[in-house]
PDB file of N, CA and C in Angstrom:
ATOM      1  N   UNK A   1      -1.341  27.395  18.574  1.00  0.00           N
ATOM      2  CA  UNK A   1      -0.759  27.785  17.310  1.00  0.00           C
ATOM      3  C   UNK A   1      -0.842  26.581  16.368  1.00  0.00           C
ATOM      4  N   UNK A   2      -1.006  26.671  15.191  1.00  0.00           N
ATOM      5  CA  UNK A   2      -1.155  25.919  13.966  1.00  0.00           C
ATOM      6  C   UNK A   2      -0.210  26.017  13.166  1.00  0.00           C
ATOM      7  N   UNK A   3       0.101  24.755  12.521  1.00  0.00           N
ATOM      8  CA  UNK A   3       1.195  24.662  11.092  1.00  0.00           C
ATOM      9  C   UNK A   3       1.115  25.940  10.200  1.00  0.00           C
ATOM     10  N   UNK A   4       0.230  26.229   9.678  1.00  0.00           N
ATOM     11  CA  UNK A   4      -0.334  27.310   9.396  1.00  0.00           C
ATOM     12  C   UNK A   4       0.255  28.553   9.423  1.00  0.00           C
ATOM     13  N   UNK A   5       0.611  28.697  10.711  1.00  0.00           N
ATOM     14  CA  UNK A   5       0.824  30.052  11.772  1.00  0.00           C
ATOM     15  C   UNK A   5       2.303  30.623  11.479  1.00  0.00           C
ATOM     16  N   UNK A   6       2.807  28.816  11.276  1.00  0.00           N
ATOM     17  CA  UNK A   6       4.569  29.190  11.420  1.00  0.00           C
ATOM     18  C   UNK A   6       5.303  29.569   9.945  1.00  0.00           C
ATOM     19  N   UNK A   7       6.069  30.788  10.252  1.00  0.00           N
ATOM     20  CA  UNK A   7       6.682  31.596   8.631  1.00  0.00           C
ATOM     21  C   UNK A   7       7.938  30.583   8.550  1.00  0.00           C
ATOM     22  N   UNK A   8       8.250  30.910   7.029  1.00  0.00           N
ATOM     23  CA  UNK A   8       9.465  29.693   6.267  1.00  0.00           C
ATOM     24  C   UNK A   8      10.657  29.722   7.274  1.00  0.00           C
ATOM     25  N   UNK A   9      11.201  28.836   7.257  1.00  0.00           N
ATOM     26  CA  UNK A   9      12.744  28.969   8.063  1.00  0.00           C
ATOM     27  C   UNK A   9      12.753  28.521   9.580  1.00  0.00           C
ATOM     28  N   UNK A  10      11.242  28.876   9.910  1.00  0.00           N
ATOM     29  CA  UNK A  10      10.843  28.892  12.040  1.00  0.00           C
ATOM     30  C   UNK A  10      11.036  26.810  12.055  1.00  0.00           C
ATOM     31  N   UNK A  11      10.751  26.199  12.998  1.00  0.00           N
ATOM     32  CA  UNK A  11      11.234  25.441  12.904  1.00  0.00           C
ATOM     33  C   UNK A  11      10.018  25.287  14.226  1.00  0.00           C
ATOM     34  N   UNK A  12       9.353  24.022  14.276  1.00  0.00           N
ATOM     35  CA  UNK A  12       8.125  23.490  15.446  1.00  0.00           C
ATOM     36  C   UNK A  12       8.359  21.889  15.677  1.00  0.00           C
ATOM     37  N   UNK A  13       7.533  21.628  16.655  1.00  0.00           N
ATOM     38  CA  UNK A  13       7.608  20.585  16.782  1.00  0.00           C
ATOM     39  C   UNK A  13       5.806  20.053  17.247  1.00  0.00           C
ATOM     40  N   UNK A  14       5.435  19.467  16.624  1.00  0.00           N
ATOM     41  CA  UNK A  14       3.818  18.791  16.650  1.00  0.00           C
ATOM     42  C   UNK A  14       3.232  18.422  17.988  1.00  0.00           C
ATOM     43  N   UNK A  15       2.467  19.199  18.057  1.00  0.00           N
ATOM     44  CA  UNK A  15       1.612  18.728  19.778  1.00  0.00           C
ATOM     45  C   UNK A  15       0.546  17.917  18.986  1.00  0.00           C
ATOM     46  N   UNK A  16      -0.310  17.876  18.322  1.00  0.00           N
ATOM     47  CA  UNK A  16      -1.531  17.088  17.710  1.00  0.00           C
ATOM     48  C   UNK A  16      -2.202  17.145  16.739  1.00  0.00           C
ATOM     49  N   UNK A  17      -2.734  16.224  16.083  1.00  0.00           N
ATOM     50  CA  UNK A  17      -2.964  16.852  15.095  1.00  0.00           C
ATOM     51  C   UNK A  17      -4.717  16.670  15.113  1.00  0.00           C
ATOM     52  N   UNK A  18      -5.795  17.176  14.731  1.00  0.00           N
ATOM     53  CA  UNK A  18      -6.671  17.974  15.001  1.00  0.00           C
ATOM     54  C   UNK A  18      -7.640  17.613  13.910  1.00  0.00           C
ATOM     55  N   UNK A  19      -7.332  16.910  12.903  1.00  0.00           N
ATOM     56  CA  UNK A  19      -8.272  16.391  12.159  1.00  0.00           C
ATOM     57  C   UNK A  19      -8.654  14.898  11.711  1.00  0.00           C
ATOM     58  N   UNK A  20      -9.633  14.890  11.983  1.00  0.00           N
ATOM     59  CA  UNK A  20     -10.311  13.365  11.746  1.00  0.00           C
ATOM     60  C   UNK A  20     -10.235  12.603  10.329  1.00  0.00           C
ATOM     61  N   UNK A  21     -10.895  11.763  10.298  1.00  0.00           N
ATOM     62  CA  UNK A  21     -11.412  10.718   9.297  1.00  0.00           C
ATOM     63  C   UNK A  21      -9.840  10.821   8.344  1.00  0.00           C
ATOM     64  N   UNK A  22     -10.139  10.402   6.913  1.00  0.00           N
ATOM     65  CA  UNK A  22      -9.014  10.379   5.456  1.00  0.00           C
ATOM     66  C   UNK A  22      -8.314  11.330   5.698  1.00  0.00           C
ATOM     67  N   UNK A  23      -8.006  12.530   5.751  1.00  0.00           N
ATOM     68  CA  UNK A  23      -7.324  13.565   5.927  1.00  0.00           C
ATOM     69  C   UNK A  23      -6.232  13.383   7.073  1.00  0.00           C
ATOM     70  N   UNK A  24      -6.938  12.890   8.548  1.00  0.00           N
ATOM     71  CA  UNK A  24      -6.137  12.966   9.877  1.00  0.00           C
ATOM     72  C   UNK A  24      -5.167  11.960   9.720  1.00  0.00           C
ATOM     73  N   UNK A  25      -5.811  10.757   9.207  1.00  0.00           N
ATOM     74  CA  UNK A  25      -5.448   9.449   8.743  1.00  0.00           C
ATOM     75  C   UNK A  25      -3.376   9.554   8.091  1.00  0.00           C
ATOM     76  N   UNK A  26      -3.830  10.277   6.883  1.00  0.00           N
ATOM     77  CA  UNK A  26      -2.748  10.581   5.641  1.00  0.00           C
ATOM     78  C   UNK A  26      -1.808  11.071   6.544  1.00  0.00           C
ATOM     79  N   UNK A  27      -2.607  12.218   7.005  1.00  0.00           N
ATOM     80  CA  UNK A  27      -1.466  13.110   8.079  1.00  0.00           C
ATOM     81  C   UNK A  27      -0.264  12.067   8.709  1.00  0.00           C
ATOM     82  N   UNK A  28      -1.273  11.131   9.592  1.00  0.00           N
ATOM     83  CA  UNK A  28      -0.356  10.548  10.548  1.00  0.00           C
ATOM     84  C   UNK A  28       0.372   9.372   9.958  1.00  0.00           C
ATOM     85  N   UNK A  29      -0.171   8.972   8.981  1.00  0.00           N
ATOM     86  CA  UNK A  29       0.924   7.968   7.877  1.00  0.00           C
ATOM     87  C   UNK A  29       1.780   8.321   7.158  1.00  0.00           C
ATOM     88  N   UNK A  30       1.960   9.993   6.821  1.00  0.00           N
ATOM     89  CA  UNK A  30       2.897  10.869   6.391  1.00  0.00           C
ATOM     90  C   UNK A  30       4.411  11.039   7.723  1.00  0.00           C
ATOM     91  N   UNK A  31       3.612  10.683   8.641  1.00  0.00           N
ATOM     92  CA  UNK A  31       4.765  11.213  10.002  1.00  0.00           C
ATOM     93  C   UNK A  31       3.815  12.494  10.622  1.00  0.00           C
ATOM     94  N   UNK A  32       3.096  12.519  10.771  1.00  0.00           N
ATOM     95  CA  UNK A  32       3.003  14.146  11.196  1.00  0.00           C
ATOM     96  C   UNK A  32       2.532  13.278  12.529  1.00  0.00           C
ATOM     97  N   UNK A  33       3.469  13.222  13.133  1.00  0.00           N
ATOM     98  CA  UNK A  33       2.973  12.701  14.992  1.00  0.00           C
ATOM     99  C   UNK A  33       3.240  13.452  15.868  1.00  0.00           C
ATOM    100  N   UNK A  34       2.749  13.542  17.378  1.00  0.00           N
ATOM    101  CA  UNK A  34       2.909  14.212  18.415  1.00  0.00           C
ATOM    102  C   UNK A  34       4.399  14.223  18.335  1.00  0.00           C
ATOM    103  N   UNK A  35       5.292  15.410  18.708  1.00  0.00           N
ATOM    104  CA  UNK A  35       6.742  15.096  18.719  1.00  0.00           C
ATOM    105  C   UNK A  35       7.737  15.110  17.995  1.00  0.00           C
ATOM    106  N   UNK A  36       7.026  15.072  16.602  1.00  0.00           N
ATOM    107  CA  UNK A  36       8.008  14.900  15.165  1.00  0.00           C
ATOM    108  C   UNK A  36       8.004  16.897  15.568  1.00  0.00           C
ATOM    109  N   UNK A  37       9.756  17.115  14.694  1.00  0.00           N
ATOM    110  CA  UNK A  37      10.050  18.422  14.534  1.00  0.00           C
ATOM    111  C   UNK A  37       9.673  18.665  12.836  1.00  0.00           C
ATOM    112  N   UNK A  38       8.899  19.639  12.934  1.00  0.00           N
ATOM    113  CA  UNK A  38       9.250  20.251  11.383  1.00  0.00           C
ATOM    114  C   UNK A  38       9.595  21.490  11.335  1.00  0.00           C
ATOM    115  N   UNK A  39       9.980  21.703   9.892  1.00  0.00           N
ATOM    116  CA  UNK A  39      10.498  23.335   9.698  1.00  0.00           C
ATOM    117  C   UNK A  39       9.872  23.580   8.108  1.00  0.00           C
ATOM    118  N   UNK A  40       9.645  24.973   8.344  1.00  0.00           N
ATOM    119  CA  UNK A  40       8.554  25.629   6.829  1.00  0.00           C
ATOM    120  C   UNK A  40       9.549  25.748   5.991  1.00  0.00           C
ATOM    121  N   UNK A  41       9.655  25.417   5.068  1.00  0.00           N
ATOM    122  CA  UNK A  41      10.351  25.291   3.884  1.00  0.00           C
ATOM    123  C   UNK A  41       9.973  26.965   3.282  1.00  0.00           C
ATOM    124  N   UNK A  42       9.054  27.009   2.774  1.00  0.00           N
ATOM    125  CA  UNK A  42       8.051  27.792   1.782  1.00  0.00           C
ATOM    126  C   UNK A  42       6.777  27.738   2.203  1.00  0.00           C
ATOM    127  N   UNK A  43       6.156  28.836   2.190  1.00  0.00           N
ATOM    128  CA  UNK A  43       4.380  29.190   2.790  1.00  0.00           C
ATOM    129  C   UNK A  43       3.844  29.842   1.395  1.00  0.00           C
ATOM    130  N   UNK A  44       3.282  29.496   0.598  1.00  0.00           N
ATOM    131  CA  UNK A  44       2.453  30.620  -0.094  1.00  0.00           C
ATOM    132  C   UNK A  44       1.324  30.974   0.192  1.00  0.00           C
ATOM    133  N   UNK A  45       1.207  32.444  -0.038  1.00  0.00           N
ATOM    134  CA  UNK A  45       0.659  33.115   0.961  1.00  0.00           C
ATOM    135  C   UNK A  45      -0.767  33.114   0.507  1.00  0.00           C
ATOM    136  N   UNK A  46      -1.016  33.051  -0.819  1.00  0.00           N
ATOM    137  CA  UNK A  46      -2.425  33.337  -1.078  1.00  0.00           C
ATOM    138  C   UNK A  46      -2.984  31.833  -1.407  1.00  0.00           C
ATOM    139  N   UNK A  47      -2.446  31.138  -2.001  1.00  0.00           N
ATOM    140  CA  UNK A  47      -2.883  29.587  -2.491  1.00  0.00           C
ATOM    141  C   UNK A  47      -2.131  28.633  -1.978  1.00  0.00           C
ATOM    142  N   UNK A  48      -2.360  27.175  -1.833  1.00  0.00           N
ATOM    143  CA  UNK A  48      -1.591  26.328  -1.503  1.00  0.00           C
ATOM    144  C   UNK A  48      -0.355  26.155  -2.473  1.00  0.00           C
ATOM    145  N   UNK A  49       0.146  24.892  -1.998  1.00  0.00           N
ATOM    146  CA  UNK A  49       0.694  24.595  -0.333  1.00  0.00           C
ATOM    147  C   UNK A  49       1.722  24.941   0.296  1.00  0.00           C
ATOM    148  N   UNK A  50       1.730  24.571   1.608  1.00  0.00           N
ATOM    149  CA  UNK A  50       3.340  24.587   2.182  1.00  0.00           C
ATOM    150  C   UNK A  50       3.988  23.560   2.097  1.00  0.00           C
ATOM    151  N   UNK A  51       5.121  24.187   2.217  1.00  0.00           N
ATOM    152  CA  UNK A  51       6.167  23.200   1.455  1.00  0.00           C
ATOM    153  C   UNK A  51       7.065  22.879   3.089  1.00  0.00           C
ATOM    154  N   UNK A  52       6.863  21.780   3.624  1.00  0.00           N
ATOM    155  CA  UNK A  52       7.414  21.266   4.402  1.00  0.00           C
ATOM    156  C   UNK A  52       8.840  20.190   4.429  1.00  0.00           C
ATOM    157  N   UNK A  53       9.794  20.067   5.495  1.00  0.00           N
ATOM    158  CA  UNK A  53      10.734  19.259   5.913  1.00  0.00           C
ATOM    159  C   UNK A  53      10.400  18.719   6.936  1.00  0.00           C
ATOM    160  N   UNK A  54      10.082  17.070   7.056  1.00  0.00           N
ATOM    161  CA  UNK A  54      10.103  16.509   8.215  1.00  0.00           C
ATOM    162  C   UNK A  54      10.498  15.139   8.155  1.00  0.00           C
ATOM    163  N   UNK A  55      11.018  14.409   9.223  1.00  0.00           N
ATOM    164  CA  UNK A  55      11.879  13.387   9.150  1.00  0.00           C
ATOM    165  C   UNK A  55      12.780  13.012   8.382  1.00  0.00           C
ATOM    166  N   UNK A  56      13.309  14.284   7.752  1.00  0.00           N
ATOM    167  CA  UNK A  56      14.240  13.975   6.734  1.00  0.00           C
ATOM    168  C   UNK A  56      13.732  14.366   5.356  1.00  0.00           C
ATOM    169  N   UNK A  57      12.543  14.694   4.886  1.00  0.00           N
ATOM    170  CA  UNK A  57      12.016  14.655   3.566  1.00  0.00           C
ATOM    171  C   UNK A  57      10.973  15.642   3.624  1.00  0.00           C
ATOM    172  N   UNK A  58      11.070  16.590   2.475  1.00  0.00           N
ATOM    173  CA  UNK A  58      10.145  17.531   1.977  1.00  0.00           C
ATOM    174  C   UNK A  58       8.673  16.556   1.593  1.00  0.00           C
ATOM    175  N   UNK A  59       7.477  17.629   2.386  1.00  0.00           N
ATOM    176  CA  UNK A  59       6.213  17.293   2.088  1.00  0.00           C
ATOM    177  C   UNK A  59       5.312  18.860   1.556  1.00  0.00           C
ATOM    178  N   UNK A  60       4.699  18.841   1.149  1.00  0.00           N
ATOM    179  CA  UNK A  60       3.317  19.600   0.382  1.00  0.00           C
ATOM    180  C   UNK A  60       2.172  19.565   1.243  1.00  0.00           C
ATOM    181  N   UNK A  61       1.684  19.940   1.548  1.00  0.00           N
ATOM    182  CA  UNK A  61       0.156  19.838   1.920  1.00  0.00           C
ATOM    183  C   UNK A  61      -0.920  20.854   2.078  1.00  0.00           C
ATOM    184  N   UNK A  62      -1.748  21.377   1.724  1.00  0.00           N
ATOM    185  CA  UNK A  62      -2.591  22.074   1.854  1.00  0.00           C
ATOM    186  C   UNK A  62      -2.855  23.400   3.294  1.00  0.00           C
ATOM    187  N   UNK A  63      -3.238  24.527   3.016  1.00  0.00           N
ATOM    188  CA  UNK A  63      -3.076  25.317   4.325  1.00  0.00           C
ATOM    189  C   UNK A  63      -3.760  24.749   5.268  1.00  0.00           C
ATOM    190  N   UNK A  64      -5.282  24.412   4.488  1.00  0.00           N
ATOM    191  CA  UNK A  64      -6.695  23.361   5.405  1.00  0.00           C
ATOM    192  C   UNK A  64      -5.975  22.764   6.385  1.00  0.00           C
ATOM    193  N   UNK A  65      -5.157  21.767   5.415  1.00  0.00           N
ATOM    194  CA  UNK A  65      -4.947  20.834   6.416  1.00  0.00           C
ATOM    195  C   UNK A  65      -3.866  20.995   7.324  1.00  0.00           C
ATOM    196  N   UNK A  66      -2.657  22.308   7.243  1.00  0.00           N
ATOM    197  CA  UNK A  66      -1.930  22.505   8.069  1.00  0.00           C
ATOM    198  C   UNK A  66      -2.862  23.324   9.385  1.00  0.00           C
ATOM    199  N   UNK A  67      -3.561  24.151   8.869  1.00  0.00           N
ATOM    200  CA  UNK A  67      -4.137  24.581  10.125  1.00  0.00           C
ATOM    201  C   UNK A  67      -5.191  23.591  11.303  1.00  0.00           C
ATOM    202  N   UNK A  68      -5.199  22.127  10.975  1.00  0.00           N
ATOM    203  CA  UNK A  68      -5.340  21.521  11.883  1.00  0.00           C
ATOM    204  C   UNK A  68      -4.416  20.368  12.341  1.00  0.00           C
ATOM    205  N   UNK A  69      -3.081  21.012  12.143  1.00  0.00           N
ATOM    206  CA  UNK A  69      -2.069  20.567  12.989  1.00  0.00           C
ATOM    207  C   UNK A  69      -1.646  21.235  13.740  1.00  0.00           C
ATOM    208  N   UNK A  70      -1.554  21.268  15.444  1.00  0.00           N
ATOM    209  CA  UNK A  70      -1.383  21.621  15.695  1.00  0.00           C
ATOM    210  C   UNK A  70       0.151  21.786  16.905  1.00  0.00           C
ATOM    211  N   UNK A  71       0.738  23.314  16.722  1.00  0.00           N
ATOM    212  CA  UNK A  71       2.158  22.979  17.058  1.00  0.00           C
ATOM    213  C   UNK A  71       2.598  23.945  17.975  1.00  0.00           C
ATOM    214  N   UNK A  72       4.048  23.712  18.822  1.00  0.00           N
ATOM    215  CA  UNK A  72       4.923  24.932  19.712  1.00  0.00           C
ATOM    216  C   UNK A  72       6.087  24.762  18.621  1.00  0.00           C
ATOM    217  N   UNK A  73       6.447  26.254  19.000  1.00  0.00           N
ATOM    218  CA  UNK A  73       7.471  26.826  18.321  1.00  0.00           C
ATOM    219  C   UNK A  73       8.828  26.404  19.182  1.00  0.00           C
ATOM    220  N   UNK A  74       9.971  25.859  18.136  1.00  0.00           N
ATOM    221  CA  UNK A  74      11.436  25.856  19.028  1.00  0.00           C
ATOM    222  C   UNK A  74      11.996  26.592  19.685  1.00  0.00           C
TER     223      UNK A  74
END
């Protein structure tokens, strides 16, 4: 399952994240690490982004790039 996958309110926690080079990079300097919990704020459904909570602080990011994070559900 992917960031992607999970509807507003569900709440995951990060098994890996799945994309390389500048992109994978940002990810993991943002926090998005094996282990960190997040929860979907807001998904829009047809255009970006989702609107994320993690470590304490709302993030944005693109569907692209949520669907190569990859996560289990709480």
């Amino acid at each position: 399952m992917t960031l992607d996958d999970i509807k507003p309110g569900q709440a995951c926690r990060i098994v890996r994240v799945n994309l390389g080079g500048a992109a994978g990079q940002r990810l993991m300097d943002m926090g998005f690490t094996p282990g960190a919990k997040v929860k979907v704020a807001r998904n829009a459904p047809l255009v970006d982004p989702v609107d994320l909570t993690l470590r304490g602080y709302h993030v944005s990011i693109r569907h692209q790039e949520a669907g190569g994070v990859e996560v289990e559900e709480l």
